[in-house]
Protein backbone atom coordinates (compact mmCIF):
# COMPACT_ATOMS: atom_id res chain seq x y z
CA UNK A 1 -16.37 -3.26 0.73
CA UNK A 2 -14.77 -0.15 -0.36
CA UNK A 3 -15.96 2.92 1.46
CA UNK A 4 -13.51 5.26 -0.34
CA UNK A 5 -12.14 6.84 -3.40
CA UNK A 6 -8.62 7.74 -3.72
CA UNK A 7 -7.31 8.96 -7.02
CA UNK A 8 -3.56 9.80 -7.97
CA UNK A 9 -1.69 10.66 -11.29
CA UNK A 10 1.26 9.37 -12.12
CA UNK A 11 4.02 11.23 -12.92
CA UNK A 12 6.52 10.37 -15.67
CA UNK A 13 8.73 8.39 -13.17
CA UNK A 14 5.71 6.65 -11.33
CA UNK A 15 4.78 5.81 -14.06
CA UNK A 16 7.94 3.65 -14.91
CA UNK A 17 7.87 1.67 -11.16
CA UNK A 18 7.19 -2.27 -11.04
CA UNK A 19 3.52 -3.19 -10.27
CA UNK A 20 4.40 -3.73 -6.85
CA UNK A 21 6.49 -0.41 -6.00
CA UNK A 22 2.93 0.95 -7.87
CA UNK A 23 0.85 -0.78 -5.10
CA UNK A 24 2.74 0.30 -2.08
CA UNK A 25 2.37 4.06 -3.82
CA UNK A 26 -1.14 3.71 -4.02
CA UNK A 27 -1.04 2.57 0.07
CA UNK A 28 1.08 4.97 1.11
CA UNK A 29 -1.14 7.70 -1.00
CA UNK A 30 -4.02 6.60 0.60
CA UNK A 31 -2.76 6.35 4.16
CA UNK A 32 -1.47 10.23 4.00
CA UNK A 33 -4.83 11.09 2.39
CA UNK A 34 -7.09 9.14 5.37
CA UNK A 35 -4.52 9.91 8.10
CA UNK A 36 -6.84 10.29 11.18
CA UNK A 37 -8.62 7.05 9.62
CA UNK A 38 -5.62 5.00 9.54
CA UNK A 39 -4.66 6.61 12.97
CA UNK A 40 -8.07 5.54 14.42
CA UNK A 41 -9.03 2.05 13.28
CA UNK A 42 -7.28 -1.34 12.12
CA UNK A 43 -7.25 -1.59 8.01
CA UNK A 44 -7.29 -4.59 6.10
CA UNK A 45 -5.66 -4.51 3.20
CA UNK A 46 -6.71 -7.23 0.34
CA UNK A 47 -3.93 -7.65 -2.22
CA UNK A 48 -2.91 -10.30 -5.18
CA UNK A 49 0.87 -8.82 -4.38
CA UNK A 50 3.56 -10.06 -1.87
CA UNK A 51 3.60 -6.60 -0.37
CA UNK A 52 4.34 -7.26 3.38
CA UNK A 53 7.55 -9.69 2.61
CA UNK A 54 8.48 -6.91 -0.07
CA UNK A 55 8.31 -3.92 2.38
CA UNK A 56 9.73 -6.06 4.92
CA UNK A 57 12.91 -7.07 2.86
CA UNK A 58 16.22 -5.79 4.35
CA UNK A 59 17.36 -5.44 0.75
CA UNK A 60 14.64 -3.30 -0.64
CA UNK A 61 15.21 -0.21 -2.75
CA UNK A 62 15.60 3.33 -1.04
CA UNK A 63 12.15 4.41 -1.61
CA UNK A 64 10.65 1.07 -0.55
CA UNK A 65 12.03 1.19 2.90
CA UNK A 66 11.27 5.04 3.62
CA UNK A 67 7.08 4.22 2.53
CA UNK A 68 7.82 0.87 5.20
CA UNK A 69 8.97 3.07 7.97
CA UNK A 70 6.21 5.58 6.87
CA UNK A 71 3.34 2.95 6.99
CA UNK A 72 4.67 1.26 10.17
CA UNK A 73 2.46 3.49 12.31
CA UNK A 74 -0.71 2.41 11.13
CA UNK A 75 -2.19 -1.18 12.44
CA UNK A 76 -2.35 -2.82 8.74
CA UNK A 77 -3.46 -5.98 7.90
CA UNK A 78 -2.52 -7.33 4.82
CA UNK A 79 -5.07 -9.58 3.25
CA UNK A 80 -4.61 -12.10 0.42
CA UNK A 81 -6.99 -11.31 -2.39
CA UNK A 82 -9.52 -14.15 -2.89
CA UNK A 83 -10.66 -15.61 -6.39
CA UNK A 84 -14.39 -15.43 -6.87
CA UNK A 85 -16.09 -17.92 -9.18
CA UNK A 86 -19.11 -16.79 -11.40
């Protein structure tokens, strides 16, 4: 259940990274916005990406690897994203 809003423009090159480069921004902008949050509790993260095996990659682009150091701190969970029928 979301308890949150975080909203972020893109700039003109965000707005050209993959879908998942896009998803770790929008994790790393949230975990500098909710800092003593992230600090304080465990998070669960529920995704449809591969985005633990992509930030964990030894072969991951510069920027990749400096928002995995940068979100190593915080006790994340990530969460496969479930299907709901109707």
């Amino acid at each position: 259940m979301p308890i949150y809003y975080v909203s972020k423009v893109l700039n003109g090159a965000e707005g050209h990274y993959t879908p998942i480069e896009k998803m770790a921004l929008a994790l790393v902008v949230t975990a500098r916005r909710l800092r003593p949050y992230f600090l304080s509790y465990p998070i669960g993260v529920k995704m449809n990406m591969p985005l633990k095996q992509t930030l964990g990659k030894p072969n991951t682009s510069g920027r990749l690897v400096k928002w995995a150091v940068e979100l190593s701190e915080y006790n994340i969970s990530y969460l496969p994203r479930t299907t709901t029928k109707a």
